[in-house]
PDB file of N, CA and C in Angstrom:
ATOM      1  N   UNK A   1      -4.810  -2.727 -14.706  1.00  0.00           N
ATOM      2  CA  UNK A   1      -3.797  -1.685 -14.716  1.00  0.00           C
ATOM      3  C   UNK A   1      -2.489  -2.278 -14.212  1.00  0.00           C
ATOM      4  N   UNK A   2      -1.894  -1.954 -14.815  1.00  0.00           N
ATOM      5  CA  UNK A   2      -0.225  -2.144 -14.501  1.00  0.00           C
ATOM      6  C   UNK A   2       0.673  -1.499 -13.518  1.00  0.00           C
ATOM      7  N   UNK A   3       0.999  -2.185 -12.272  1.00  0.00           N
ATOM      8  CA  UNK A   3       1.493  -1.091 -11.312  1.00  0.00           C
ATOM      9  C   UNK A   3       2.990  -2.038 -10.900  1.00  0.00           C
ATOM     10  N   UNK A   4       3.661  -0.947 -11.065  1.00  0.00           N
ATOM     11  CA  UNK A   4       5.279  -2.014 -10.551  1.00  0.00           C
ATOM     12  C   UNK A   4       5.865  -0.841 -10.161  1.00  0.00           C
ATOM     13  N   UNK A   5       7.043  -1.098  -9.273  1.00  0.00           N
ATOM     14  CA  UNK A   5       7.960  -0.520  -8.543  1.00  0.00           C
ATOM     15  C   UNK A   5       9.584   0.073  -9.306  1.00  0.00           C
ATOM     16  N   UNK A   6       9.332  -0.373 -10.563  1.00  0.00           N
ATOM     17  CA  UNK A   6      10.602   0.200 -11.761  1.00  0.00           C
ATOM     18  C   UNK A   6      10.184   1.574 -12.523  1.00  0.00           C
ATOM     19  N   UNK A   7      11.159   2.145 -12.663  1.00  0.00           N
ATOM     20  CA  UNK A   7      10.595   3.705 -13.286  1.00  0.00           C
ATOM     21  C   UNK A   7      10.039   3.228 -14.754  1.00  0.00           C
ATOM     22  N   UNK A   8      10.259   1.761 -14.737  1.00  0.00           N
ATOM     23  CA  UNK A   8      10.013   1.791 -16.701  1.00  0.00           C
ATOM     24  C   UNK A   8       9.178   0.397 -16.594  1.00  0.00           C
ATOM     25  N   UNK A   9       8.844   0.357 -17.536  1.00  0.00           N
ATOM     26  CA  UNK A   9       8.225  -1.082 -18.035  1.00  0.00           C
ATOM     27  C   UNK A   9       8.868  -2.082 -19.098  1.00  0.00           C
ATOM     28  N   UNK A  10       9.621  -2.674 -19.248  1.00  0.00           N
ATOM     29  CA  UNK A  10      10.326  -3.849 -20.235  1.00  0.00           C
ATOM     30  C   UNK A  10       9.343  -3.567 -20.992  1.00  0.00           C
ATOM     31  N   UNK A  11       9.509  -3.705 -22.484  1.00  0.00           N
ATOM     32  CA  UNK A  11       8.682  -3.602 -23.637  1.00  0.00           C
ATOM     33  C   UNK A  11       8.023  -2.878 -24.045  1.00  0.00           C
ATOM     34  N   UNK A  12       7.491  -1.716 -22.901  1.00  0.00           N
ATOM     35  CA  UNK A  12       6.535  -0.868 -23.237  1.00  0.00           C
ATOM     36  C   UNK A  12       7.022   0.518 -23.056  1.00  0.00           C
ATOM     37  N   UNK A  13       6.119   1.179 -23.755  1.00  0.00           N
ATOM     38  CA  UNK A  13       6.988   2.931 -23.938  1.00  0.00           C
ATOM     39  C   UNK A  13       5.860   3.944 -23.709  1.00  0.00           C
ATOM     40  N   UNK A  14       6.582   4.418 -22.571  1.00  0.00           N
ATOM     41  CA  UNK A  14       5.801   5.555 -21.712  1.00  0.00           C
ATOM     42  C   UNK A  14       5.828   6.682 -22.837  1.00  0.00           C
ATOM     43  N   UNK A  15       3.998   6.990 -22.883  1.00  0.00           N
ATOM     44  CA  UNK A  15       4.250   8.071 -23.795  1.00  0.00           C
ATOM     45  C   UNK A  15       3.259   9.099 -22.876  1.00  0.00           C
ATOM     46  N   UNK A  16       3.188   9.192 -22.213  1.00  0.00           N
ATOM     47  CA  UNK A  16       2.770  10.449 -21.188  1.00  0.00           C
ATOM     48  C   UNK A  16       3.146  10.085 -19.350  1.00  0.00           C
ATOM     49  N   UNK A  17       3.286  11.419 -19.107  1.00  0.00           N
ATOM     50  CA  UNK A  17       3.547  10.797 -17.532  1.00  0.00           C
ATOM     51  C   UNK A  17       2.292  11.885 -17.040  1.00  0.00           C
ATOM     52  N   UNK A  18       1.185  11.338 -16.198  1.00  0.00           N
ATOM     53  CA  UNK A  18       0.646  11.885 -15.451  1.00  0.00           C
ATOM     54  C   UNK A  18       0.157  12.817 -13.854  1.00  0.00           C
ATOM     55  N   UNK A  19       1.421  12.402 -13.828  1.00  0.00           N
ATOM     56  CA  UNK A  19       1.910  12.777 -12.585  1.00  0.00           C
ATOM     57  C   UNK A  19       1.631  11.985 -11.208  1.00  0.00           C
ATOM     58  N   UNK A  20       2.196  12.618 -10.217  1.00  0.00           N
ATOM     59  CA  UNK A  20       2.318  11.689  -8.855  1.00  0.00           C
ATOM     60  C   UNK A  20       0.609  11.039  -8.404  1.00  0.00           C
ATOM     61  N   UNK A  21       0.831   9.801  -7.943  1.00  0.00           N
ATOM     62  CA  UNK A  21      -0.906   9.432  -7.206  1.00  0.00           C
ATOM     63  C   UNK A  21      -0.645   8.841  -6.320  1.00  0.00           C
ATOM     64  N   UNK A  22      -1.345   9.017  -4.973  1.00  0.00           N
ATOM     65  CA  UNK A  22      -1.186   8.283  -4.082  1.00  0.00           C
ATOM     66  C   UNK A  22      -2.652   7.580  -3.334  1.00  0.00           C
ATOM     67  N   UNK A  23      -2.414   6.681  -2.576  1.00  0.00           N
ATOM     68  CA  UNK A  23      -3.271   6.117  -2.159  1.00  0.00           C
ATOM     69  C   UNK A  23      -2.924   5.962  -0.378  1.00  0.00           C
ATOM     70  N   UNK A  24      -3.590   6.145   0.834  1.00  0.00           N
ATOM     71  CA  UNK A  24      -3.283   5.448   2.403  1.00  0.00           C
ATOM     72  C   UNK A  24      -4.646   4.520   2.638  1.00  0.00           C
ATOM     73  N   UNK A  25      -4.080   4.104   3.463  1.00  0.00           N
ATOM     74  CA  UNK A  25      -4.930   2.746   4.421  1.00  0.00           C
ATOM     75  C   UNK A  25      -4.450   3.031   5.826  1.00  0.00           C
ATOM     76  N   UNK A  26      -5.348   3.354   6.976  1.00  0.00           N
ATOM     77  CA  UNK A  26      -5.000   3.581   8.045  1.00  0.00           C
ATOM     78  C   UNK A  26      -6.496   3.040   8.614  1.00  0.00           C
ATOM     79  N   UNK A  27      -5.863   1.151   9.775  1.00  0.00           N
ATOM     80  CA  UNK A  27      -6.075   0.159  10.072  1.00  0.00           C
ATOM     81  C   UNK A  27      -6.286   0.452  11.865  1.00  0.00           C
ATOM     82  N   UNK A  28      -6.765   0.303  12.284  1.00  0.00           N
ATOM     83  CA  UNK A  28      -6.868   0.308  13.832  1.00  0.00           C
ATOM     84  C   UNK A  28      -6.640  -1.582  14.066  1.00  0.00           C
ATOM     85  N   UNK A  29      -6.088  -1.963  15.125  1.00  0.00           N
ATOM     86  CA  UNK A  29      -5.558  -3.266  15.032  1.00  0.00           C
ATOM     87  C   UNK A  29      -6.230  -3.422  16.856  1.00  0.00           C
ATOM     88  N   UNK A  30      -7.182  -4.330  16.971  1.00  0.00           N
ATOM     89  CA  UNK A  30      -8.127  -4.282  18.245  1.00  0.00           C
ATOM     90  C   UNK A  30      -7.227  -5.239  19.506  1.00  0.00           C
ATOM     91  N   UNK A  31      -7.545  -4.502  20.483  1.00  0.00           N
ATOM     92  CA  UNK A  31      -6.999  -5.054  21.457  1.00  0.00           C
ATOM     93  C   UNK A  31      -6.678  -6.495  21.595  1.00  0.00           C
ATOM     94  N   UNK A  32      -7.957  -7.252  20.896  1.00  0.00           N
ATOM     95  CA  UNK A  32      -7.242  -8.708  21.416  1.00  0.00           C
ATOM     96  C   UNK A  32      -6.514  -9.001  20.378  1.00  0.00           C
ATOM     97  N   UNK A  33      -6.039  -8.333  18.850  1.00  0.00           N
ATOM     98  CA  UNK A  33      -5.305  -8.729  18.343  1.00  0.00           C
ATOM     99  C   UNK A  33      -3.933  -8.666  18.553  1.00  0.00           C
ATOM    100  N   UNK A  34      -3.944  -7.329  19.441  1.00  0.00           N
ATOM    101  CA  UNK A  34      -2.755  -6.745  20.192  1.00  0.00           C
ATOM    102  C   UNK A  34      -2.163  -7.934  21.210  1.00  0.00           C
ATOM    103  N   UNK A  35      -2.984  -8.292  22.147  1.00  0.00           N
ATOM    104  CA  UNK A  35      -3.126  -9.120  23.051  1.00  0.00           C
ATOM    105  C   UNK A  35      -2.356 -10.879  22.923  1.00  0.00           C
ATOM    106  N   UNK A  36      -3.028 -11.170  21.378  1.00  0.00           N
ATOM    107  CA  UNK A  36      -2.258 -12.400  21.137  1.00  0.00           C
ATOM    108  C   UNK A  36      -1.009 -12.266  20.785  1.00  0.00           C
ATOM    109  N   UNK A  37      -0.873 -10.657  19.794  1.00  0.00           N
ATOM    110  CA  UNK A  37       0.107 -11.081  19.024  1.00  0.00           C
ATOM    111  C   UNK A  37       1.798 -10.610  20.027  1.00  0.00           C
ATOM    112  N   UNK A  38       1.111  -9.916  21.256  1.00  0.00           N
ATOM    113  CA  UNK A  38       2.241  -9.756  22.781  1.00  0.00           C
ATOM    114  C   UNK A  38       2.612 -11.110  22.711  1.00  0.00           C
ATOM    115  N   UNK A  39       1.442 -11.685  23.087  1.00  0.00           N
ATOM    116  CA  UNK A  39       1.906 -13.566  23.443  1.00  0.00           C
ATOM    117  C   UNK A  39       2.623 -14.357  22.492  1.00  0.00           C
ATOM    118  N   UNK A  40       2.307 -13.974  21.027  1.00  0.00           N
ATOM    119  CA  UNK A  40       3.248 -14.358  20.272  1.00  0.00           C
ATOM    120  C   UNK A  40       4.497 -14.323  20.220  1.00  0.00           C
ATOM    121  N   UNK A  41       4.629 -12.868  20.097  1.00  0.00           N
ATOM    122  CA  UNK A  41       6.137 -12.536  20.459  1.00  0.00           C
ATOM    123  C   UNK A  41       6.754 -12.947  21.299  1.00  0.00           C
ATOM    124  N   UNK A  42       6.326 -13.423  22.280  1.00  0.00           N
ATOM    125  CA  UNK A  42       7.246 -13.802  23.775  1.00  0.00           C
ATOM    126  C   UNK A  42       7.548 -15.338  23.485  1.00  0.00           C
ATOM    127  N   UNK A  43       7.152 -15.866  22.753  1.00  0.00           N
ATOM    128  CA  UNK A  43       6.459 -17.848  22.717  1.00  0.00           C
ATOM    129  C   UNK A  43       7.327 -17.564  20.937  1.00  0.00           C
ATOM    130  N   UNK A  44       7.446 -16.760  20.233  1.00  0.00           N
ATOM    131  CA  UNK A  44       7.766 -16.917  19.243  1.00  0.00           C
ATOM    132  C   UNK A  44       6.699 -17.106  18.292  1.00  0.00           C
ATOM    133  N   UNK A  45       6.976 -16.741  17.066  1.00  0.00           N
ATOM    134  CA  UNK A  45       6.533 -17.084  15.787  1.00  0.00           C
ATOM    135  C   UNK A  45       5.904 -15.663  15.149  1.00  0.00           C
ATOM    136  N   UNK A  46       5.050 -16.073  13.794  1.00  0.00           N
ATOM    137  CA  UNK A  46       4.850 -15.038  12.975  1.00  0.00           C
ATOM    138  C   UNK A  46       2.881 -14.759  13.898  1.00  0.00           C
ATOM    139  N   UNK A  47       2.693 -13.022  13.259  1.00  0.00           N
ATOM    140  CA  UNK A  47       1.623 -12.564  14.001  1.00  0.00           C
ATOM    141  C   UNK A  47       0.793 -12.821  13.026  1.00  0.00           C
ATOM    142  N   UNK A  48      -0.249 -13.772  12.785  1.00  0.00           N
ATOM    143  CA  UNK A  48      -0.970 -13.820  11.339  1.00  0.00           C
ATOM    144  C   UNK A  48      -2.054 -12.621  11.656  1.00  0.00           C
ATOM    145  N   UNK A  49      -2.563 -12.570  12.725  1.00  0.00           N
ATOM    146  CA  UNK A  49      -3.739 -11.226  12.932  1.00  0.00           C
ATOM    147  C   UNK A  49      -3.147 -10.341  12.202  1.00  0.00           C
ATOM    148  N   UNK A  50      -1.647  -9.117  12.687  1.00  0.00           N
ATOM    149  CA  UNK A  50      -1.191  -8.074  11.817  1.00  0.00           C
ATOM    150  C   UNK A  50      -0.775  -8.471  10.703  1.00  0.00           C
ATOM    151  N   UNK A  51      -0.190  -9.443  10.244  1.00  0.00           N
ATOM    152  CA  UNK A  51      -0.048  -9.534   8.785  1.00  0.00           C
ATOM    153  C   UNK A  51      -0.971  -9.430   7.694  1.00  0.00           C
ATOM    154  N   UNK A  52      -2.737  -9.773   8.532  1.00  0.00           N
ATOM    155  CA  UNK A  52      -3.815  -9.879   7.827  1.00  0.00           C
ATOM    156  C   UNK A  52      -4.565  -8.584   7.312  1.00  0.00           C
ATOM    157  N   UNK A  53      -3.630  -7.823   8.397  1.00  0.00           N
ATOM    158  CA  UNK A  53      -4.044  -6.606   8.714  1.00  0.00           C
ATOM    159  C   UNK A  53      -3.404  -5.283   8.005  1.00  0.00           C
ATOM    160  N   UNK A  54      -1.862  -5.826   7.942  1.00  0.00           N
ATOM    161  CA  UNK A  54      -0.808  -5.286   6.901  1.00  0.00           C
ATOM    162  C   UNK A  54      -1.310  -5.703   5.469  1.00  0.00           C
ATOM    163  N   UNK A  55      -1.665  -6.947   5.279  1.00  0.00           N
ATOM    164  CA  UNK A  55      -2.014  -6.982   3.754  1.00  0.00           C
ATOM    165  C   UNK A  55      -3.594  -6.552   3.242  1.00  0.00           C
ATOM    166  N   UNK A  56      -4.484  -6.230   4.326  1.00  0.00           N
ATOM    167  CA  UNK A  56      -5.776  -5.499   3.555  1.00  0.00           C
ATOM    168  C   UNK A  56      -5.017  -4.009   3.680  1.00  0.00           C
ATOM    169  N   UNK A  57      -4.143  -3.226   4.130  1.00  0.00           N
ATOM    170  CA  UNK A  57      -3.859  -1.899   4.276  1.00  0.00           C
ATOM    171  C   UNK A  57      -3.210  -1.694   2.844  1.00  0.00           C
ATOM    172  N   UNK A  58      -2.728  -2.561   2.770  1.00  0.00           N
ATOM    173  CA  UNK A  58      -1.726  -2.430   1.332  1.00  0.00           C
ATOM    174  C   UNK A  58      -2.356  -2.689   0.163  1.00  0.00           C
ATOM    175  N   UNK A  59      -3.512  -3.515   0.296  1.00  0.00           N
ATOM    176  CA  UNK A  59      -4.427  -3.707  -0.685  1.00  0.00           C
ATOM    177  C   UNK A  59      -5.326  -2.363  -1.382  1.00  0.00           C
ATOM    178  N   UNK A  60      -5.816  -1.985   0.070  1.00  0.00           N
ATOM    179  CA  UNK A  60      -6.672  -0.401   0.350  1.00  0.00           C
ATOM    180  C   UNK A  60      -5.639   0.703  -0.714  1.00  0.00           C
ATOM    181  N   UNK A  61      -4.718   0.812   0.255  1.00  0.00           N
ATOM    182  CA  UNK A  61      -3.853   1.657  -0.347  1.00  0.00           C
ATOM    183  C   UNK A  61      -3.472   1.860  -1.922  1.00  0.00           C
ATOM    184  N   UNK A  62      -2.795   0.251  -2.349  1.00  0.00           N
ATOM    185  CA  UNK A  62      -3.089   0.644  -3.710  1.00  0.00           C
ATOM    186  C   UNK A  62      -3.722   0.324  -4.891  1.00  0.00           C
ATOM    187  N   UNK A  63      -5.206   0.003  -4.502  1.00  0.00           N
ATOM    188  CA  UNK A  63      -6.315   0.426  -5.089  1.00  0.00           C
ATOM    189  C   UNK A  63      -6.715   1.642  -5.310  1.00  0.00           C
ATOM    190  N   UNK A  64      -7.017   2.155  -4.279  1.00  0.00           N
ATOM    191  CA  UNK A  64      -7.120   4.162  -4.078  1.00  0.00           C
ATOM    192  C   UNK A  64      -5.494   4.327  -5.163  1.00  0.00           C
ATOM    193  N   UNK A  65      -5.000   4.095  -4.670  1.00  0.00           N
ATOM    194  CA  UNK A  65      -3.328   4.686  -6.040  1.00  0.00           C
ATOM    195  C   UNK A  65      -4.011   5.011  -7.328  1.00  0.00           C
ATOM    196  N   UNK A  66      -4.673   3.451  -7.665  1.00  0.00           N
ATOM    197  CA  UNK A  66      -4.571   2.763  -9.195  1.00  0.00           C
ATOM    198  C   UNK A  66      -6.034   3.891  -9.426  1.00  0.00           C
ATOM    199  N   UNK A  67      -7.029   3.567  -8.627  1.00  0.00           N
ATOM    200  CA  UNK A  67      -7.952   4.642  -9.082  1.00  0.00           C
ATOM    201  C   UNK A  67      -7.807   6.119  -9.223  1.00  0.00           C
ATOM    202  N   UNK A  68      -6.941   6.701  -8.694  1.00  0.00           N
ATOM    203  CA  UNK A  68      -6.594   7.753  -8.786  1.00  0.00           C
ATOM    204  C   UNK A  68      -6.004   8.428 -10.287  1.00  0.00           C
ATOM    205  N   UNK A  69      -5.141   7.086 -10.664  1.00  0.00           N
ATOM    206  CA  UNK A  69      -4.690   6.855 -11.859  1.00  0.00           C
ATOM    207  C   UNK A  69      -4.937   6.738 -12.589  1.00  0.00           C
ATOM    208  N   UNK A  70      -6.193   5.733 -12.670  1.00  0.00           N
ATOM    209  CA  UNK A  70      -7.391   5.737 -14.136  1.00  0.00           C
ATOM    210  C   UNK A  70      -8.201   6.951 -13.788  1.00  0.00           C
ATOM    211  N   UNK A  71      -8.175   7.950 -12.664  1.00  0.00           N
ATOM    212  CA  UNK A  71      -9.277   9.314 -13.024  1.00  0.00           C
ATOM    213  C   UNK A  71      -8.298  10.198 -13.941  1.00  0.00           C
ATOM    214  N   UNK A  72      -6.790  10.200 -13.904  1.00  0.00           N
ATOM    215  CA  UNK A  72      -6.685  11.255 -14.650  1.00  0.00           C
ATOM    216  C   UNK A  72      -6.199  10.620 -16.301  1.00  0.00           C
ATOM    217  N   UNK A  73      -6.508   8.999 -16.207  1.00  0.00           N
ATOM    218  CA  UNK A  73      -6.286   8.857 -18.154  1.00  0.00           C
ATOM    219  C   UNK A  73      -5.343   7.840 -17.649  1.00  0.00           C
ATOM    220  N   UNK A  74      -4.831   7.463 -16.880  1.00  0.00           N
ATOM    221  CA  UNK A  74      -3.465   6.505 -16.945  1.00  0.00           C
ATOM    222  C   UNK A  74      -3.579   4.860 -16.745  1.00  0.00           C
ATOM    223  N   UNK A  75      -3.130   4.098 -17.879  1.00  0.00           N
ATOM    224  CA  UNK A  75      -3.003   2.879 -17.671  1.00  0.00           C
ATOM    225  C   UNK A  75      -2.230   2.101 -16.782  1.00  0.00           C
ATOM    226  N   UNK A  76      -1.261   2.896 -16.165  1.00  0.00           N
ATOM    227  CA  UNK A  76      -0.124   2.224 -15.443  1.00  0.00           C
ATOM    228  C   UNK A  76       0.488   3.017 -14.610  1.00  0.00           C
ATOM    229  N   UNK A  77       0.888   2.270 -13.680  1.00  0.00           N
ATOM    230  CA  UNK A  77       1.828   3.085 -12.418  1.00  0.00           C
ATOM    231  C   UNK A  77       2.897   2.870 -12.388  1.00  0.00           C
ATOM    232  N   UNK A  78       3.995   3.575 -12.688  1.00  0.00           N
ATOM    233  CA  UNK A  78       5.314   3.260 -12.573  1.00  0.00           C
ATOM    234  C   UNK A  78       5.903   3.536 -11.060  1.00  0.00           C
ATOM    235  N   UNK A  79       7.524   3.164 -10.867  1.00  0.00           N
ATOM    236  CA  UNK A  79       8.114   3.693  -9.507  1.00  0.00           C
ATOM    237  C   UNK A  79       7.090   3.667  -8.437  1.00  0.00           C
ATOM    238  N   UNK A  80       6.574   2.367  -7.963  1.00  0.00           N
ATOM    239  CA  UNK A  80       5.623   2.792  -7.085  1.00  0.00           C
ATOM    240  C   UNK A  80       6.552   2.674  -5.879  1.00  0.00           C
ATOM    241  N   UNK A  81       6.038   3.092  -4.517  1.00  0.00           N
ATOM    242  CA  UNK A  81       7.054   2.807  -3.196  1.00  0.00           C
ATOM    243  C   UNK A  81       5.814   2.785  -2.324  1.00  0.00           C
ATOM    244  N   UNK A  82       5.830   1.616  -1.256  1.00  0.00           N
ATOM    245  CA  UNK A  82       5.545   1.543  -0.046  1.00  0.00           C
ATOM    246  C   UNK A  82       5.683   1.327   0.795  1.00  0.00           C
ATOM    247  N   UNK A  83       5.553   2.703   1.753  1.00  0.00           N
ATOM    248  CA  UNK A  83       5.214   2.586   3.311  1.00  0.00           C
ATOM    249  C   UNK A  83       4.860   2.234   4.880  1.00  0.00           C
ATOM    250  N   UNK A  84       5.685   1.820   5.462  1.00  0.00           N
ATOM    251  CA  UNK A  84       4.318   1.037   6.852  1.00  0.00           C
ATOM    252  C   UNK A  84       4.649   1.755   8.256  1.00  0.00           C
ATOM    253  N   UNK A  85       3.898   2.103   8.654  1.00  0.00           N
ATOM    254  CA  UNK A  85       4.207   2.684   9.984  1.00  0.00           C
ATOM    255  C   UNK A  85       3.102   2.448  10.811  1.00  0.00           C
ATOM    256  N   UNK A  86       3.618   2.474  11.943  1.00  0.00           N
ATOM    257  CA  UNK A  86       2.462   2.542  13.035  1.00  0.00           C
ATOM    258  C   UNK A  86       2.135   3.593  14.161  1.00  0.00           C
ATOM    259  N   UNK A  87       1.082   3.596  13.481  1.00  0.00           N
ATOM    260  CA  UNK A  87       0.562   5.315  15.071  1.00  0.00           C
ATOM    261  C   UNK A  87       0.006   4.761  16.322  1.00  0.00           C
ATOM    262  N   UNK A  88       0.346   5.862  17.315  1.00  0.00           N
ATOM    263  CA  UNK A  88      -0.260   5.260  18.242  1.00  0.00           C
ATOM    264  C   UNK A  88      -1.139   6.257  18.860  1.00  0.00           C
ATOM    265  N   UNK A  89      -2.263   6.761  18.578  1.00  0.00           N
ATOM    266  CA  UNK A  89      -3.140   7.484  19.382  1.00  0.00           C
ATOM    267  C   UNK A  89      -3.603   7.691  20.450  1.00  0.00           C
ATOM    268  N   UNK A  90      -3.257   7.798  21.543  1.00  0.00           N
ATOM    269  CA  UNK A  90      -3.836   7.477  22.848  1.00  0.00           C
ATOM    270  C   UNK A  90      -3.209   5.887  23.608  1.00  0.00           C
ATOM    271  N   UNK A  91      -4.298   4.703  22.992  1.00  0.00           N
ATOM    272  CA  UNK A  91      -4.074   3.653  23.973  1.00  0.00           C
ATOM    273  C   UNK A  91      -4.071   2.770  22.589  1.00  0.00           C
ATOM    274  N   UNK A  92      -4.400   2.987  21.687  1.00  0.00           N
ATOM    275  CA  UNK A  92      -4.571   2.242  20.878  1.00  0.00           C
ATOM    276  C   UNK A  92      -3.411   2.203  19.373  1.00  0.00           C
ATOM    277  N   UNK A  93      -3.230   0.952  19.008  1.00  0.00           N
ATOM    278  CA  UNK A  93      -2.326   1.193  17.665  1.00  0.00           C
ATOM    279  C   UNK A  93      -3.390   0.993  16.529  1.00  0.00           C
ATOM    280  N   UNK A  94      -2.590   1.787  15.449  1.00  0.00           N
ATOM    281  CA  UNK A  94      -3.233   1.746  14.397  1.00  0.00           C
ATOM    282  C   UNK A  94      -2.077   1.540  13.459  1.00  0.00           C
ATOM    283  N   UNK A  95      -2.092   0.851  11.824  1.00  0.00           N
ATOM    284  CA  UNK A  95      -1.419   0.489  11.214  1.00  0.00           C
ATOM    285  C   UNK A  95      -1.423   1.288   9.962  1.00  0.00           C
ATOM    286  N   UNK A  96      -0.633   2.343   9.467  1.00  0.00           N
ATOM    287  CA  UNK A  96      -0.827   2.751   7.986  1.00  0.00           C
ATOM    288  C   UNK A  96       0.197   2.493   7.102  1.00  0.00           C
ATOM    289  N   UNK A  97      -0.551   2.301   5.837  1.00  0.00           N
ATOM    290  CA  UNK A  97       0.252   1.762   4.519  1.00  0.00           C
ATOM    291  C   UNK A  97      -0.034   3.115   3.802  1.00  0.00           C
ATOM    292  N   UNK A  98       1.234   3.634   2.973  1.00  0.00           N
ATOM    293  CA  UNK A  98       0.649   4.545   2.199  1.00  0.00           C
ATOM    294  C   UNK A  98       1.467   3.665   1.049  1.00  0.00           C
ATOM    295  N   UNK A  99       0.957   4.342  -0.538  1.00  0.00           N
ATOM    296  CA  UNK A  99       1.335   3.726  -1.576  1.00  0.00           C
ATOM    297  C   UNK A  99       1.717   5.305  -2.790  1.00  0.00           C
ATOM    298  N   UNK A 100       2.587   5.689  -3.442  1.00  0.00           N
ATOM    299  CA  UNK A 100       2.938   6.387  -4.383  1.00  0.00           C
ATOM    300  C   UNK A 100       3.638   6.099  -5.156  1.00  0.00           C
ATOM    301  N   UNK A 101       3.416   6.988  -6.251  1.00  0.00           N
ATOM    302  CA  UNK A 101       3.834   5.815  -7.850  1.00  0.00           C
ATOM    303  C   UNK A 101       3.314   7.212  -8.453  1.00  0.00           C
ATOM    304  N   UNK A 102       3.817   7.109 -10.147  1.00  0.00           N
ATOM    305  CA  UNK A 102       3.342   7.872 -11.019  1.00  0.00           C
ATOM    306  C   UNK A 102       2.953   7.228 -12.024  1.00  0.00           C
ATOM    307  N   UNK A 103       1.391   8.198 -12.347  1.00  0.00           N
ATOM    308  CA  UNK A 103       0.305   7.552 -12.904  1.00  0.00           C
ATOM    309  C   UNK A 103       0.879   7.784 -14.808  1.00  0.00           C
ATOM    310  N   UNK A 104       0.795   7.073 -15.270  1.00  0.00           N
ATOM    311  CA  UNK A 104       1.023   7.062 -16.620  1.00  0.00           C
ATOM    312  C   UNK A 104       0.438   6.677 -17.838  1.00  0.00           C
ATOM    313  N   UNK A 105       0.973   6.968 -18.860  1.00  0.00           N
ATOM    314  CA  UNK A 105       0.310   6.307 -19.974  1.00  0.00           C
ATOM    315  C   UNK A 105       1.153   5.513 -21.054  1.00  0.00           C
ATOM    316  N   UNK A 106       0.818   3.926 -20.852  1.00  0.00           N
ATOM    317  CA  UNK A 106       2.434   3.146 -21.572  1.00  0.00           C
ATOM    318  C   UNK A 106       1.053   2.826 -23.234  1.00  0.00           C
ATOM    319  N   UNK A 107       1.939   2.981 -23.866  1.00  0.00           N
ATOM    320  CA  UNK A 107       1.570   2.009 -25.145  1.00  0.00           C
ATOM    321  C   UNK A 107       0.606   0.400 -25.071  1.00  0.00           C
ATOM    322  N   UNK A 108      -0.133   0.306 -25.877  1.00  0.00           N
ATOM    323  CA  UNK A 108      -0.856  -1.049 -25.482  1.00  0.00           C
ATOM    324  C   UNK A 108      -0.233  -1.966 -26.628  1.00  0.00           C
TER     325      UNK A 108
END
């Protein structure tokens, strides 16, 4: 399935729009990942734990999209946009990606 972030597709011609689909990923990120990636920050450099963690959320997310998309007939996702925020429940962070796009049907 075809999923991009442009309302259109180069070459191809939307001949139904199926309407909005979305997909979330909401990640709990464990203390000692928390833990290194404090120490990181202070010492410098990139957090590979949350990044690992940001890219299965985004993965999650738009998979659930794309399936959502082939349940109602659609080959492709146009205008997709995503999300990142972080909650904090109590003592703990958690990481969510949400993903939305409209599910469509382009020409093959």
């Amino acid at each position: 399935m075809l999923i991009v972030t442009t309302p259109s597709i180069e070459g191809k011609r939307i001949v139904r729009y199926l309407g909005l689909v979305t997909g979330e990923a909401i990640l709990g990120a464990n203390i000692f990942k928390d833990l290194f990636a404090g120490i990181r920050d202070i010492v410098g450099g990139r957090s590979a734990a949350y990044e690992e963690e940001l890219s299965r959320a985004r993965h999650i997310a738009l998979y659930e999209m794309m399936e959502q998309a082939r349940s109602l007939g659609g080959n492709a996702v146009v205008a997709v946009d995503l999300d990142y925020e972080t909650i904090s429940p109590g003592s703990g962070n958690m990481l969510m990606v949400s993903a939305s796009g409209t599910a469509v049907v382009i020409e093959e």
